[in-house]
C-alpha atoms as a PDB file:
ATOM      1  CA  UNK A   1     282.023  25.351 130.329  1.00  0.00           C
ATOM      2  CA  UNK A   2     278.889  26.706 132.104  1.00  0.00           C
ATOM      3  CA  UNK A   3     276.592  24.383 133.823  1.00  0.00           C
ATOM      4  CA  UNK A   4     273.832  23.153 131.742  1.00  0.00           C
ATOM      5  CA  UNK A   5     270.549  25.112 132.621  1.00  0.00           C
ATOM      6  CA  UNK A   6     267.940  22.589 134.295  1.00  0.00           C
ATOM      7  CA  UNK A   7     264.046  23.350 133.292  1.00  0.00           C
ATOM      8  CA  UNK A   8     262.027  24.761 135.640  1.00  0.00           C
ATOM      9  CA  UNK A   9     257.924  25.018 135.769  1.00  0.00           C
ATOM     10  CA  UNK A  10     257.246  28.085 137.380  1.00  0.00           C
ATOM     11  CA  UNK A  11     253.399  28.970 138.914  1.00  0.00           C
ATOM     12  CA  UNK A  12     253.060  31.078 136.094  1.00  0.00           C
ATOM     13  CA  UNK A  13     253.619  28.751 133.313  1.00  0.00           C
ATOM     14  CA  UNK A  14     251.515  25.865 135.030  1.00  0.00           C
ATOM     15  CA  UNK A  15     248.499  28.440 135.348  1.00  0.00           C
ATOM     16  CA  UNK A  16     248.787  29.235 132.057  1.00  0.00           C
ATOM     17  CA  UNK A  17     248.564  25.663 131.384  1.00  0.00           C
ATOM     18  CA  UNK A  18     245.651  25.321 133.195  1.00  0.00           C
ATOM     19  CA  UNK A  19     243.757  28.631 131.769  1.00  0.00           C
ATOM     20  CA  UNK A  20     244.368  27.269 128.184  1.00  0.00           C
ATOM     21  CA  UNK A  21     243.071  23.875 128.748  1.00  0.00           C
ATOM     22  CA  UNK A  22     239.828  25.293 130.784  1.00  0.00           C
ATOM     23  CA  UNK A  23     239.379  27.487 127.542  1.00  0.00           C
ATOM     24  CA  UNK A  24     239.231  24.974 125.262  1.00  0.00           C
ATOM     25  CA  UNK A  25     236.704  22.904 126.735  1.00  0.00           C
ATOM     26  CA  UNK A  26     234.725  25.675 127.463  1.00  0.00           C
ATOM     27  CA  UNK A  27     235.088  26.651 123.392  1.00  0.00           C
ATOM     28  CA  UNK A  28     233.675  22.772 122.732  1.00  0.00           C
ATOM     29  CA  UNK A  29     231.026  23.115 125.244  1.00  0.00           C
ATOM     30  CA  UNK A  30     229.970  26.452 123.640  1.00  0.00           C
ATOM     31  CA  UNK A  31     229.942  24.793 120.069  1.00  0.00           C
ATOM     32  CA  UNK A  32     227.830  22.206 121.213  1.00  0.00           C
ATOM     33  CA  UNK A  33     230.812  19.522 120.249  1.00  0.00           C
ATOM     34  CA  UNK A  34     229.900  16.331 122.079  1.00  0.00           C
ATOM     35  CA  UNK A  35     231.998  16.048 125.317  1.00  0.00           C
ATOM     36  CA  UNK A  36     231.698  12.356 125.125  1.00  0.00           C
ATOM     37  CA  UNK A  37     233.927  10.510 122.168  1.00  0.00           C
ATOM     38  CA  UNK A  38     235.309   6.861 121.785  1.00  0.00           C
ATOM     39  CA  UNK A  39     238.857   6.342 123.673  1.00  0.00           C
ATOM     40  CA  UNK A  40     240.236   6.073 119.730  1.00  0.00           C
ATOM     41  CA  UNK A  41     239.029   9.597 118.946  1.00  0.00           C
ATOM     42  CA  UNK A  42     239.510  11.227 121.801  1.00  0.00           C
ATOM     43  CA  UNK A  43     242.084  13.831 121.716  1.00  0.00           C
ATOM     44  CA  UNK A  44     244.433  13.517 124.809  1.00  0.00           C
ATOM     45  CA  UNK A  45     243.937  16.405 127.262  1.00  0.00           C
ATOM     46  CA  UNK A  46     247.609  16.991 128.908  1.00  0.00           C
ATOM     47  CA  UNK A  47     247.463  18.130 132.409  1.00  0.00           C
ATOM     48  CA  UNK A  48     250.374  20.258 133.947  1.00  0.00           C
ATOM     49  CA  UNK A  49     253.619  20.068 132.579  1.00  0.00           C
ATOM     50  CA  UNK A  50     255.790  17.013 131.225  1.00  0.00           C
ATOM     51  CA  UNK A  51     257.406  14.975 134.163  1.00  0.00           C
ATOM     52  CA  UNK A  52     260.796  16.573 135.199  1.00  0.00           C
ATOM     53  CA  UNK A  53     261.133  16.217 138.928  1.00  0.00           C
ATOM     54  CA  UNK A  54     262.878  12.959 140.006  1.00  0.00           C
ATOM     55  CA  UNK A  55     260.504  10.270 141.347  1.00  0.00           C
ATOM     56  CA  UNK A  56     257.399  11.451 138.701  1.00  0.00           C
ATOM     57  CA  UNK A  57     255.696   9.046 136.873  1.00  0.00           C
ATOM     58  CA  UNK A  58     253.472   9.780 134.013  1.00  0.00           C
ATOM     59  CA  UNK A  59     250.217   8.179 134.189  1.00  0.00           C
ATOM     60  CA  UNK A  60     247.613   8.247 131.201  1.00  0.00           C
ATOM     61  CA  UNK A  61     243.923   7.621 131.461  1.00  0.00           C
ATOM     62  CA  UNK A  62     240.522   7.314 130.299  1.00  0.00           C
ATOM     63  CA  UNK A  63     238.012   8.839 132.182  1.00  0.00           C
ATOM     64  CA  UNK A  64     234.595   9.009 131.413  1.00  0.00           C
ATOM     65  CA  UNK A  65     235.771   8.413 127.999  1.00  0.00           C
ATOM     66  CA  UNK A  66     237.960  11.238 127.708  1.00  0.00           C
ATOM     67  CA  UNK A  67     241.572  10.591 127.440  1.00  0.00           C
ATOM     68  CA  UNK A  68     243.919  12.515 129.818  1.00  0.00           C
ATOM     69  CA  UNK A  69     248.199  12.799 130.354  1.00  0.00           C
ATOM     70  CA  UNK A  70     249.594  13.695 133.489  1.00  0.00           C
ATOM     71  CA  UNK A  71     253.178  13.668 135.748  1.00  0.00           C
ATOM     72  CA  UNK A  72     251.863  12.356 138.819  1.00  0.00           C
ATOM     73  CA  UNK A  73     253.606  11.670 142.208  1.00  0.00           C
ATOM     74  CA  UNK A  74     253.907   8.143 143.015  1.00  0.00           C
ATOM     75  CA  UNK A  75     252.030   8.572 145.987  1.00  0.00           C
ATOM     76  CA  UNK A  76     249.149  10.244 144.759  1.00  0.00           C
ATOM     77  CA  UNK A  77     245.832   7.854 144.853  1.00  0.00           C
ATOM     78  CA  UNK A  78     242.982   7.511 142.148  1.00  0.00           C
ATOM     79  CA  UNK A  79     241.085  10.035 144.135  1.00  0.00           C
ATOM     80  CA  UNK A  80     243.547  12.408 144.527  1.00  0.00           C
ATOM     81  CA  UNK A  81     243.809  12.485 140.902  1.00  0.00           C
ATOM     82  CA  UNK A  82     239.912  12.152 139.804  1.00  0.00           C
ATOM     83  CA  UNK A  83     239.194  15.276 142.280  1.00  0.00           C
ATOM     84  CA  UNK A  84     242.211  17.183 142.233  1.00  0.00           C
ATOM     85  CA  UNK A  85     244.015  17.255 139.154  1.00  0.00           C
ATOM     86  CA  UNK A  86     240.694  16.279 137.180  1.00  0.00           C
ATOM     87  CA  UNK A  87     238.240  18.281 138.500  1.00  0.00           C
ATOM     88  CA  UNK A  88     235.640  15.338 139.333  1.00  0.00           C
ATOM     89  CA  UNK A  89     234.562  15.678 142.566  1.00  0.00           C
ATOM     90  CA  UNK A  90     231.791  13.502 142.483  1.00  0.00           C
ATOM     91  CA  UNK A  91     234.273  10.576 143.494  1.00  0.00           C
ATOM     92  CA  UNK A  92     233.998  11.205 147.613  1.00  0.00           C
ATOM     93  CA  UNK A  93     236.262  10.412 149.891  1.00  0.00           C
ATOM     94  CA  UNK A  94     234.661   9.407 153.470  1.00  0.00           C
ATOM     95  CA  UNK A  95     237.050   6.619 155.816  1.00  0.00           C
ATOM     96  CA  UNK A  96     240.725   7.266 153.348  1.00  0.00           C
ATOM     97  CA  UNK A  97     241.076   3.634 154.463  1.00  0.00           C
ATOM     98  CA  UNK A  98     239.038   1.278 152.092  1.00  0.00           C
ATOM     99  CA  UNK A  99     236.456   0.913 154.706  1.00  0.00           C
ATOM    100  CA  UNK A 100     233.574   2.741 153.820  1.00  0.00           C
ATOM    101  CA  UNK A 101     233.450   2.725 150.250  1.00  0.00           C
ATOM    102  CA  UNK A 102     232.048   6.157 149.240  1.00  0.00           C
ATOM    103  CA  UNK A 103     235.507   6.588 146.490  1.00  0.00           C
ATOM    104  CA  UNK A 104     234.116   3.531 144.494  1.00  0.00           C
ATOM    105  CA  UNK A 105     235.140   4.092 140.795  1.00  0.00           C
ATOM    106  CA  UNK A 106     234.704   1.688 138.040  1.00  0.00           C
ATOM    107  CA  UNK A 107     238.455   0.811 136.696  1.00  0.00           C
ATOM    108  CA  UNK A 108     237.536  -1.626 133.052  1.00  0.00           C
ATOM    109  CA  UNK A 109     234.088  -2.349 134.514  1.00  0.00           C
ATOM    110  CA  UNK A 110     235.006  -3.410 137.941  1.00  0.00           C
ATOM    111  CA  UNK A 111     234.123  -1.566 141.114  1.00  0.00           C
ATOM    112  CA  UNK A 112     237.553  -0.097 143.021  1.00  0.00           C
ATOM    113  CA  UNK A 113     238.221   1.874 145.822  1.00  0.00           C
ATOM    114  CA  UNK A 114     239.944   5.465 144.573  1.00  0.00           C
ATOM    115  CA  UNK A 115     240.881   6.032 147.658  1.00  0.00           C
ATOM    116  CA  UNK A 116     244.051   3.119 147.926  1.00  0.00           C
ATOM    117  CA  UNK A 117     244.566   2.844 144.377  1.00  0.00           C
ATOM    118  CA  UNK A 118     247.490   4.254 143.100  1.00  0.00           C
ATOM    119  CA  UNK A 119     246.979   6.693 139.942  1.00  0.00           C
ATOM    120  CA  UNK A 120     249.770   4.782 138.726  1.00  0.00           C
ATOM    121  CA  UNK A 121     248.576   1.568 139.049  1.00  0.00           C
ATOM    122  CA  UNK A 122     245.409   2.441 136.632  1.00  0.00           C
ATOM    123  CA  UNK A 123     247.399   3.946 134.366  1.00  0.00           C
ATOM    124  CA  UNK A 124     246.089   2.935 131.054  1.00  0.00           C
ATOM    125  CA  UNK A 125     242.692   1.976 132.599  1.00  0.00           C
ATOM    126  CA  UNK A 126     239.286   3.055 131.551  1.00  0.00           C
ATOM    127  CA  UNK A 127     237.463   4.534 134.397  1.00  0.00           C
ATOM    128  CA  UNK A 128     233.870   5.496 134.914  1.00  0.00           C
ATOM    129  CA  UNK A 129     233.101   8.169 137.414  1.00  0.00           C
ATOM    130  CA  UNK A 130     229.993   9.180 138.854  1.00  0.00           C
ATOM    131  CA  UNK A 131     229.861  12.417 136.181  1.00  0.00           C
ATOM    132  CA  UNK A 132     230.136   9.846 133.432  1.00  0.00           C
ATOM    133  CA  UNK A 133     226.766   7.923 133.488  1.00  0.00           C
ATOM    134  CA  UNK A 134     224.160  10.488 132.531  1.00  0.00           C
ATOM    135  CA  UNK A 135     223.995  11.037 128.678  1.00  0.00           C
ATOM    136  CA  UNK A 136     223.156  14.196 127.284  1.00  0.00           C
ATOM    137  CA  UNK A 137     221.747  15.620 130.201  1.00  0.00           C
ATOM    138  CA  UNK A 138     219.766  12.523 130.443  1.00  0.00           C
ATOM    139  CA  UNK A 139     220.397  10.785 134.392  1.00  0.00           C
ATOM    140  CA  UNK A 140     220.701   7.108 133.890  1.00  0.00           C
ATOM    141  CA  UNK A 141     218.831   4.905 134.891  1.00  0.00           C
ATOM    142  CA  UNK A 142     220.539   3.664 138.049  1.00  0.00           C
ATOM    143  CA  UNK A 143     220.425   7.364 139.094  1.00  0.00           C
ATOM    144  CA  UNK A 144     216.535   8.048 138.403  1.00  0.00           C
ATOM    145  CA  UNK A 145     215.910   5.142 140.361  1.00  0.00           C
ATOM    146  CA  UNK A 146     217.564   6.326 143.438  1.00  0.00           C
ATOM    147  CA  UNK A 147     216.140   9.638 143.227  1.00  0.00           C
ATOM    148  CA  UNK A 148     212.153   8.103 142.234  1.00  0.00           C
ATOM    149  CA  UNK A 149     212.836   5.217 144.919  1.00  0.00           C
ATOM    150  CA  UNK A 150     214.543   8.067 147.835  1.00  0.00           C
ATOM    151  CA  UNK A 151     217.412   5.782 148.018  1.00  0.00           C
ATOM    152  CA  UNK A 152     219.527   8.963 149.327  1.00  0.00           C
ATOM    153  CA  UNK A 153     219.617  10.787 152.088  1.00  0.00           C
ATOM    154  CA  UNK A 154     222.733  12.684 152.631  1.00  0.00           C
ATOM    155  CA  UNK A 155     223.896  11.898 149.232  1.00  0.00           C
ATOM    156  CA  UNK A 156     227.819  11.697 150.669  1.00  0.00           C
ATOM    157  CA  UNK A 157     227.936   7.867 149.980  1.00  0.00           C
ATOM    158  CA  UNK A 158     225.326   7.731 146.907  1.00  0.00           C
ATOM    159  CA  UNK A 159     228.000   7.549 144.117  1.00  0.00           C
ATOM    160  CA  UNK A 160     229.918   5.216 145.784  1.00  0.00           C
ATOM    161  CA  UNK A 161     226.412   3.040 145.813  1.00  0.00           C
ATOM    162  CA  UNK A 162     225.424   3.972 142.216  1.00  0.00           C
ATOM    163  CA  UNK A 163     228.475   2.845 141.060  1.00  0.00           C
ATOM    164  CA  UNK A 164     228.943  -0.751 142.628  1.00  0.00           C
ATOM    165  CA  UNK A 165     224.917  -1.109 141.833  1.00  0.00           C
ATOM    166  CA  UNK A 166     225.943  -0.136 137.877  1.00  0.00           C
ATOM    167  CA  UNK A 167     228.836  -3.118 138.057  1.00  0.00           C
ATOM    168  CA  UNK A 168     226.081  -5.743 139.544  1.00  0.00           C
ATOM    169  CA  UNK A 169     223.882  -5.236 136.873  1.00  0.00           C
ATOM    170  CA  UNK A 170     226.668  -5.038 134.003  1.00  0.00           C
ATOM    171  CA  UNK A 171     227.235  -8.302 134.625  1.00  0.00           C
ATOM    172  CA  UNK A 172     223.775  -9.654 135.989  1.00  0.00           C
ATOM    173  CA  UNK A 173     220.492  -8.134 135.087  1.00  0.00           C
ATOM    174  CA  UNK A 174     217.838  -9.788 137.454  1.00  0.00           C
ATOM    175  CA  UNK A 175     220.031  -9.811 140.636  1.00  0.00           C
ATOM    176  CA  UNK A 176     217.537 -10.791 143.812  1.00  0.00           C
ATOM    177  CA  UNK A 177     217.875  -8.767 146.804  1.00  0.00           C
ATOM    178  CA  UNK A 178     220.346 -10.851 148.663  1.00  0.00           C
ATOM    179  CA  UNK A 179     222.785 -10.882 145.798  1.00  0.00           C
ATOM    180  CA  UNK A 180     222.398  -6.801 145.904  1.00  0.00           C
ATOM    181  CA  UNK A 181     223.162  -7.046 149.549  1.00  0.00           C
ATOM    182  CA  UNK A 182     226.375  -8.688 148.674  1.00  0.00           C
ATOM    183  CA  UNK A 183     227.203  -6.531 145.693  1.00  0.00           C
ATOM    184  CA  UNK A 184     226.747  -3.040 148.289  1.00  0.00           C
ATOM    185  CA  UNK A 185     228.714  -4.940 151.385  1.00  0.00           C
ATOM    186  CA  UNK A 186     231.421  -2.675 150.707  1.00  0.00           C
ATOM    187  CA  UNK A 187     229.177   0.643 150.289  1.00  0.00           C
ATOM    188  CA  UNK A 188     228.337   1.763 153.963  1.00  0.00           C
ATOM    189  CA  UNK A 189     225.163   4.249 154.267  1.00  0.00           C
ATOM    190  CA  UNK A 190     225.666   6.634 157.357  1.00  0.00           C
ATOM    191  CA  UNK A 191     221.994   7.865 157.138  1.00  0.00           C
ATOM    192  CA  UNK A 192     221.135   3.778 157.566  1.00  0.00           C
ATOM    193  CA  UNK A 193     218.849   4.408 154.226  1.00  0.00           C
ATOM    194  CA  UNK A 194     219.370   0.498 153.221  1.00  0.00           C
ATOM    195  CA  UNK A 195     215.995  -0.131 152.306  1.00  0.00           C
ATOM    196  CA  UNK A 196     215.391   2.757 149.773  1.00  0.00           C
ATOM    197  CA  UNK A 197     218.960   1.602 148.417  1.00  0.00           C
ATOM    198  CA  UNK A 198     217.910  -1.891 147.730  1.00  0.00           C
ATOM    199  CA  UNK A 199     214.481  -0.600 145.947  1.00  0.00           C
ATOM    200  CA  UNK A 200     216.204   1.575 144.221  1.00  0.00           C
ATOM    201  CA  UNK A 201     218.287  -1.081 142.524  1.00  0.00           C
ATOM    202  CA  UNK A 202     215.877  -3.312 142.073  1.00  0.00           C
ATOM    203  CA  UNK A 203     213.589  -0.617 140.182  1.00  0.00           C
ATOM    204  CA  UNK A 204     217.060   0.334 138.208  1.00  0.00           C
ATOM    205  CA  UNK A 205     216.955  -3.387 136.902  1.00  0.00           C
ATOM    206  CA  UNK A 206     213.683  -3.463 135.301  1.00  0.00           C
ATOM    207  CA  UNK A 207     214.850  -0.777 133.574  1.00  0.00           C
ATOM    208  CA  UNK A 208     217.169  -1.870 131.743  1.00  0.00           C
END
């Protein structure tokens, strides 16, 4: 008997992949379809082929409210995924160490660090990027306020900030400024724009 034939995914066939998925967003996009639908609705966008290498782990999540499947190494972090695979590279990636905080990503409403998360271990998480707060081409408020208030400089570590600002006032809407301070601890500004930072939130929260 011959030896069974193992599947192989060749460049071609993961390009192809690739091109078909790219087209059909574009083709929603065009058609004015909304690119934002409820995690129930959502049809699953499948990235790459199915898992066949030894070691892969499949890892499914929702993302800005879109629902995506992927084979994933074990290795590969949050980030790696969010930018890489994804496309999103609003998530940053400054220290690679959970220093700085510039990956922050919210993972079912709470602020983590994309950076030392394993894409695995949010698999089946709902995650909010930086991409995902504006509504139809509308910034949110958190963003307006950092861009009215000049609470960024650089703008390397402003999602990062955005981000663990948005979690604060999910779950408190009147923060004072020391309880800001402690919610951006984690958030370091290389441009040493604190102040503008801190109005900026606090303008974001009599906004909403």
């Amino acid at each position: 008997m011959g030896t069974p034939k193992q599947a192989r995914y060749t460049r071609r066939s993961l390009l192809k992949g690739a091109g078909v998925t790219a087209a059909v967003a574009t083709t929603g996009l065009q058609a004015g379809t909304p690119q934002r639908m409820s995690a129930a609705r959502a049809p699953v966008v499948r990235l790459g082929p199915r898992p066949g290498a030894p070691g892969s782990v499949l890892v499914e999540l929702t993302v800005n409210e879109i629902r995506y499947e992927l084979p994933t190494d074990p290795r590969w972090t949050l980030a790696d995924v969010l930018r890489d695979e994804i496309g999103l590279t609003g998530t940053k990636v400054g220290c690679d160490r959970a220093e700085c905080g510039t990956c922050t990503v919210l993972l079912d409403g709470r602020p983590v660090l994309a950076c030392t998360t394993l894409a695995a271990q949010a698999s089946g998480g709902r995650i909010v990027t930086i991409e995902g707060l504006s509504r139809n081409g509308q910034l949110h408020p958190l963003q307006q306020a950092f861009l009215d208030n000049h609470g960024l400089a650089c703008g390397f570590c402003t999602p990062g900030m955005v981000l663990s600002a948005k979690a604060l006032l999910d779950r408190n809407k009147h923060p004072t400024r020391d309880e800001i301070r402690a919610a951006l601890a984690g958030n370091l500004c290389r441009c040493t724009g604190y102040q503008k930072i801190l109005d900026s939130v606090e303008a974001a929260a009599k906004l909403l």
